[in-house]
N, C-alpha and C. Protein backbone atom coordinates (compact mmCIF):
# COMPACT_ATOMS: atom_id res chain seq x y z
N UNK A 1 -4.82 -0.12 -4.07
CA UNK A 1 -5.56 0.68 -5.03
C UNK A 1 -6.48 1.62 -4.27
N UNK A 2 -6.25 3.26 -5.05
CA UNK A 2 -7.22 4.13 -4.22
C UNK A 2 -7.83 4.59 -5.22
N UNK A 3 -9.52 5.20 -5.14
CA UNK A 3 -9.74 6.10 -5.68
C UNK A 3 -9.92 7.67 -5.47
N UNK A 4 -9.29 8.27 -6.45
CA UNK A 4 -9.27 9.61 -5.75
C UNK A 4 -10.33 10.37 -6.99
N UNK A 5 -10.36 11.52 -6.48
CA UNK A 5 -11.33 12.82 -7.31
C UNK A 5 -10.27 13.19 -7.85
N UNK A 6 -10.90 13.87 -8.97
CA UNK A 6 -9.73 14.73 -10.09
C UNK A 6 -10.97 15.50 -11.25
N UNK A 7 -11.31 16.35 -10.87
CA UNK A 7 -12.33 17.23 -11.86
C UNK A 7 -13.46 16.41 -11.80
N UNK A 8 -14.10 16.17 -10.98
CA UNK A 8 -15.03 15.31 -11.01
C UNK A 8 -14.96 13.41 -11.67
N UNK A 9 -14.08 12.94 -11.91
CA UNK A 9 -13.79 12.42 -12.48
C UNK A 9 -13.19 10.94 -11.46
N UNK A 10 -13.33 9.95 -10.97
CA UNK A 10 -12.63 8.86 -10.47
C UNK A 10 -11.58 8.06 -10.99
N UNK A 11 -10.44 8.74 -10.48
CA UNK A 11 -9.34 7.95 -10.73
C UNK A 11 -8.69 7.32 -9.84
N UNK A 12 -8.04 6.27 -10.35
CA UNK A 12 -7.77 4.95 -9.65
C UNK A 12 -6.21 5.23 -9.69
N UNK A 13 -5.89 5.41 -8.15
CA UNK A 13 -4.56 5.02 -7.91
C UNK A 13 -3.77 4.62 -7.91
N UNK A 14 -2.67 3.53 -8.07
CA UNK A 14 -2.05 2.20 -7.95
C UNK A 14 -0.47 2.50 -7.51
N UNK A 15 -0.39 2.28 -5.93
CA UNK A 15 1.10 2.66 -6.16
C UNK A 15 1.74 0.99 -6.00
N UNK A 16 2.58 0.71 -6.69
CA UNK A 16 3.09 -0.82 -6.91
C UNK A 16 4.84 -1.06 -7.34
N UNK A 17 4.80 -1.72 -7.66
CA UNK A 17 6.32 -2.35 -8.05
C UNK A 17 5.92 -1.89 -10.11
N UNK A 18 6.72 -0.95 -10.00
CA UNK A 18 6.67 -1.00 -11.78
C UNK A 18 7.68 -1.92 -12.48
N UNK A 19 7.81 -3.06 -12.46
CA UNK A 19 8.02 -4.00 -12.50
C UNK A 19 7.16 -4.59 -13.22
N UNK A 20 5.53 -4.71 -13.21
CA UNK A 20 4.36 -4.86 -13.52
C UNK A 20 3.97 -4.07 -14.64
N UNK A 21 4.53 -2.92 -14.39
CA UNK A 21 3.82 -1.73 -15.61
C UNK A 21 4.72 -1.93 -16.94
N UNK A 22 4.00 -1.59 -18.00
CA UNK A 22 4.34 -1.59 -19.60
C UNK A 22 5.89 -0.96 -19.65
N UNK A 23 5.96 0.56 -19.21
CA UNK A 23 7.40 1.26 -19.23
C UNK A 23 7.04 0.99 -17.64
N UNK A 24 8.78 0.99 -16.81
CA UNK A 24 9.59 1.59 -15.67
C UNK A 24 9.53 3.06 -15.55
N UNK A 25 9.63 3.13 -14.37
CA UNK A 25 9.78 4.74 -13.26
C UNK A 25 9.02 5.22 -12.65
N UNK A 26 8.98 6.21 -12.40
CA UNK A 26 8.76 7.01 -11.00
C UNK A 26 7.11 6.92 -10.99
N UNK A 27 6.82 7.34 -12.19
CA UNK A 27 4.95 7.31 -12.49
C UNK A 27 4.59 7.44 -13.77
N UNK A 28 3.00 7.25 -13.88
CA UNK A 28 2.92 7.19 -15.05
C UNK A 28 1.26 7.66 -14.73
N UNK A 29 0.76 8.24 -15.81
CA UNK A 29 -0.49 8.54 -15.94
C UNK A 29 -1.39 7.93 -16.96
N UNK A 30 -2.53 7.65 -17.35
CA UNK A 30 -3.17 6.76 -18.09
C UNK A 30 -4.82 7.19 -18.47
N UNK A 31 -4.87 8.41 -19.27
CA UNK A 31 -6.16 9.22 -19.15
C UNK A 31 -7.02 8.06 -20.20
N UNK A 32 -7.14 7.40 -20.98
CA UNK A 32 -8.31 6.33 -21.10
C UNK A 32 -8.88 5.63 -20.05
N UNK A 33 -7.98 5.66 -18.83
CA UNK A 33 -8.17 4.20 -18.14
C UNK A 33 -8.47 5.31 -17.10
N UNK A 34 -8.14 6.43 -16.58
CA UNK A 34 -8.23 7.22 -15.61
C UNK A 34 -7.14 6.75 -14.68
N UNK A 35 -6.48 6.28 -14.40
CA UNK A 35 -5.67 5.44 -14.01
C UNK A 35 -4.18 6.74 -14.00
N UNK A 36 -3.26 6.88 -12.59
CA UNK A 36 -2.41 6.75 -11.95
C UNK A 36 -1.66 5.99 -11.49
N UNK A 37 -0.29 5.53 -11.46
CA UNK A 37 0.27 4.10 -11.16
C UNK A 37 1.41 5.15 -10.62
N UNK A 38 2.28 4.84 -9.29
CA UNK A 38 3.32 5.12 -8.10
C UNK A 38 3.81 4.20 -8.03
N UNK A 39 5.34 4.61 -8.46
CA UNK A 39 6.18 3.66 -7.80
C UNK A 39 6.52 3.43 -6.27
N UNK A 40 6.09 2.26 -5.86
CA UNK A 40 6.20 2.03 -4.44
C UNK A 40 7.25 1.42 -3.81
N UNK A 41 8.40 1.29 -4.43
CA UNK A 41 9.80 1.58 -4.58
C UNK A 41 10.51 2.84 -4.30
N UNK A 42 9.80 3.89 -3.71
CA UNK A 42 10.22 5.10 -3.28
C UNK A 42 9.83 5.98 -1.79
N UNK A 43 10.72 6.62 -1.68
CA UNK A 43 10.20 7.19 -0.47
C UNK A 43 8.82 7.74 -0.60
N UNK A 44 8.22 8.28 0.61
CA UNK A 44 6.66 9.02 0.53
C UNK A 44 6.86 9.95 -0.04
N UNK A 45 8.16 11.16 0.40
CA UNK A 45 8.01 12.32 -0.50
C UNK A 45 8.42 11.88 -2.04
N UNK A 46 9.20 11.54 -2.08
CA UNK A 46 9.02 11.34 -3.38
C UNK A 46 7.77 10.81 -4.28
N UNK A 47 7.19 10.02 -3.70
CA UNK A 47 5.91 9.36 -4.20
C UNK A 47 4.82 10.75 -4.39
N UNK A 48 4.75 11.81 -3.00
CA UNK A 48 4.12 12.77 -2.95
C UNK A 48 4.16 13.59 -3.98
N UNK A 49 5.59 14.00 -4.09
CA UNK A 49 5.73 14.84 -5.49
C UNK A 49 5.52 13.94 -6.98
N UNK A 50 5.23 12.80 -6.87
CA UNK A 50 5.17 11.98 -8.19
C UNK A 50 4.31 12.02 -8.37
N UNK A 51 3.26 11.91 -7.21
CA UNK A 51 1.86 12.25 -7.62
C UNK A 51 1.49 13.61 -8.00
N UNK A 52 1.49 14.53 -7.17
CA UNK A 52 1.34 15.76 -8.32
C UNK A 52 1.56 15.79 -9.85
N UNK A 53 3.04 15.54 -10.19
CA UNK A 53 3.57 15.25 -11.28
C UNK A 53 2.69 14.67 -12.61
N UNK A 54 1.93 13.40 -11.68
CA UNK A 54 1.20 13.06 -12.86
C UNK A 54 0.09 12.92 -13.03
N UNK A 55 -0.81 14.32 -11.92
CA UNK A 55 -1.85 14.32 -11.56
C UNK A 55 -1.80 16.10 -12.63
N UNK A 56 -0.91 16.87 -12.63
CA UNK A 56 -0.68 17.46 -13.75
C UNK A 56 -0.74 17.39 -14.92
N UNK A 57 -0.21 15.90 -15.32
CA UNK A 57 0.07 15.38 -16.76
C UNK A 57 -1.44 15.31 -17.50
N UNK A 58 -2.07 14.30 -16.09
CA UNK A 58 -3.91 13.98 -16.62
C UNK A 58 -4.33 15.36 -16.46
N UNK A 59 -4.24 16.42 -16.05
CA UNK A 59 -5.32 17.55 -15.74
C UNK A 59 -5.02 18.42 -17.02
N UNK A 60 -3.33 18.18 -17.65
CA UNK A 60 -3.17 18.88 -18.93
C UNK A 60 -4.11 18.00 -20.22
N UNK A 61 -3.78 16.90 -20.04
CA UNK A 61 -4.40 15.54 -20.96
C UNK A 61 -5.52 15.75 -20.57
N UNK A 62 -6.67 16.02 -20.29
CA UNK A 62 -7.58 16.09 -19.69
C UNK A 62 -8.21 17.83 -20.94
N UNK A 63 -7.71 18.51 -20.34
CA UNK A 63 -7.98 19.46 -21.11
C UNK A 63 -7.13 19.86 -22.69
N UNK A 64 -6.52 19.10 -23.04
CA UNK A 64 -6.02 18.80 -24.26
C UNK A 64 -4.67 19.91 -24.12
N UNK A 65 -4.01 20.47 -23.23
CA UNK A 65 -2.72 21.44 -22.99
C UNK A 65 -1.91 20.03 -23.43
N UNK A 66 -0.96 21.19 -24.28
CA UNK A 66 0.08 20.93 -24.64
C UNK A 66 1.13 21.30 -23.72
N UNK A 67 2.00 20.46 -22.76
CA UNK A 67 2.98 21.25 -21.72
C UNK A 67 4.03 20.24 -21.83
N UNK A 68 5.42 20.81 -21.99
CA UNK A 68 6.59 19.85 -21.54
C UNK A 68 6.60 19.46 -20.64
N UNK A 69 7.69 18.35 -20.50
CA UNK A 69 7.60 17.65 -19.52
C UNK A 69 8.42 18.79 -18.50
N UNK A 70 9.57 19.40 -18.78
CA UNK A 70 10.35 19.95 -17.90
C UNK A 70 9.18 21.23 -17.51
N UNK A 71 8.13 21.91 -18.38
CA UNK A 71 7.31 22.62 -17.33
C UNK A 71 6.28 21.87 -16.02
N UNK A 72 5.94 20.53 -16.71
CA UNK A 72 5.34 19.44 -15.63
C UNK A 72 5.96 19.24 -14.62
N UNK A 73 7.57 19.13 -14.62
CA UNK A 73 8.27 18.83 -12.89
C UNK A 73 8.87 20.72 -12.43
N UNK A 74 8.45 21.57 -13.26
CA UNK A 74 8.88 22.96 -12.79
C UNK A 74 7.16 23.12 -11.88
N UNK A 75 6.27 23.04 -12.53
CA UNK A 75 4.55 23.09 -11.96
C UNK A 75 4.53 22.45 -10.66
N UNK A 76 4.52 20.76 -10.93
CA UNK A 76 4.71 20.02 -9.94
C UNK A 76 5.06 20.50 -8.56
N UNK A 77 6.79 20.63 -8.95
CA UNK A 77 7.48 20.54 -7.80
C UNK A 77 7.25 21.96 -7.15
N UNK A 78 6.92 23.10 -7.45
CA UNK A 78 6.10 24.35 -6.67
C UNK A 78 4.91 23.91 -6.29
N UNK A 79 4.23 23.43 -6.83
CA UNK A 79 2.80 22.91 -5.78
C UNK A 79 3.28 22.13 -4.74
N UNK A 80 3.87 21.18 -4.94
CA UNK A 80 4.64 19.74 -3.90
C UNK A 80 5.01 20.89 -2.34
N UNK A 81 6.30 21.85 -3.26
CA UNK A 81 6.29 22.90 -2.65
C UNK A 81 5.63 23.11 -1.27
N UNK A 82 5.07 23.89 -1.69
CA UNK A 82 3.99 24.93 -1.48
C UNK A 82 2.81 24.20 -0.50
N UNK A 83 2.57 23.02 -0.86
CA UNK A 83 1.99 22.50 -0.03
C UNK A 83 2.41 21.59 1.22
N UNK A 84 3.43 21.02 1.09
CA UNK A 84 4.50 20.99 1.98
C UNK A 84 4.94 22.17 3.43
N UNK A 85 4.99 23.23 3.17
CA UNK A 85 5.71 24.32 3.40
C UNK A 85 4.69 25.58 4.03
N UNK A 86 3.44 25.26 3.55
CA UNK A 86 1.85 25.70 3.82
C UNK A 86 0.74 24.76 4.46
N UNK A 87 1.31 24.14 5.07
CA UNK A 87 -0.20 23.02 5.26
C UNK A 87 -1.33 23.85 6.39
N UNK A 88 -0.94 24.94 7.04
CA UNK A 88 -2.52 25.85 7.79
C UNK A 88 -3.18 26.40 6.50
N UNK A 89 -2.48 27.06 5.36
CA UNK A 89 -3.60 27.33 4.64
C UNK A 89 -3.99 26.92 3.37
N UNK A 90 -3.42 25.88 3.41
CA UNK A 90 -3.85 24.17 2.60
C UNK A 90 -4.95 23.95 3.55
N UNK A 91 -5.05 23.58 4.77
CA UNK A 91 -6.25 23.65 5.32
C UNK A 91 -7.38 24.13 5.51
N UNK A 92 -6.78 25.41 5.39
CA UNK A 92 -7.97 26.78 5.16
C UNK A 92 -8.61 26.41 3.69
N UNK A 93 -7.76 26.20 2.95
CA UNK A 93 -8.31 26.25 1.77
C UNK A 93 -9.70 25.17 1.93
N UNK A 94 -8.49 24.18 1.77
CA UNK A 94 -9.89 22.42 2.07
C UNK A 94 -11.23 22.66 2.54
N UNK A 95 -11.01 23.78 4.08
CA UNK A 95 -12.24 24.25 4.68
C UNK A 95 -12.59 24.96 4.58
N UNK A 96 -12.55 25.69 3.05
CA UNK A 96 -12.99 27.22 2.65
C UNK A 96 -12.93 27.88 3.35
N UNK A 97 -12.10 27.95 4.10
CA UNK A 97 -11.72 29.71 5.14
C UNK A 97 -11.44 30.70 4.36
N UNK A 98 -11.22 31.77 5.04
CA UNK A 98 -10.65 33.41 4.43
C UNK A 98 -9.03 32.61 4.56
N UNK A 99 -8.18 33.36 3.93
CA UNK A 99 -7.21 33.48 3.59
C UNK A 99 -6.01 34.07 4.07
N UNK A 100 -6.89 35.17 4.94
CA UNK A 100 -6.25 36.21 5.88
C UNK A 100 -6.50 35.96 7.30
């Protein structure tokens, strides 16, 4: 169990055997509880992009957006992307650098 930031907000990680969890798969998000749950039954990237996935879901739930699911793994998987594929100015960013 981790806690991470999310809009100011502490949410609790859980990557585990969903086995344990109410529904099966990849992830699940849980905005009463603040709560994230990873299947740990999967590779890292995959886990990586699962987390985005449903770190999206709470940030739409969160602000009451209405978004499909197929725009949630189109969003997702360009950030997953992108950050993957960018990590100097993923860094820059983190350390508020210029851009250029």
């Amino acid at each position: 169990m981790q806690k991470i930031k999310l809009l100011s907000h502490n949410v609790t990680l859980n990557v585990n055997d969903p086995s344990t969890w109410v529904e099966s798969g990849m992830g699940r998000c849980y905005l009463p509880k603040l709560e994230i749950l990873i299947n740990s039954n999967m590779a890292a990237e995959i886990q990586g992009s699962t987390l985005i996935h449903e770190l999206m879901h709470m940030i739409a739930d969160m602000h009451s957006v209405e978004i499909t699911e197929q725009q949630i793994d189109a969003m997702s998987l360009g950030i997953y992307s992108f950050i993957k594929e960018n990590p100097k100015m993923i860094d820059n960013i983190v350390k508020g650098k210029s851009l250029n």
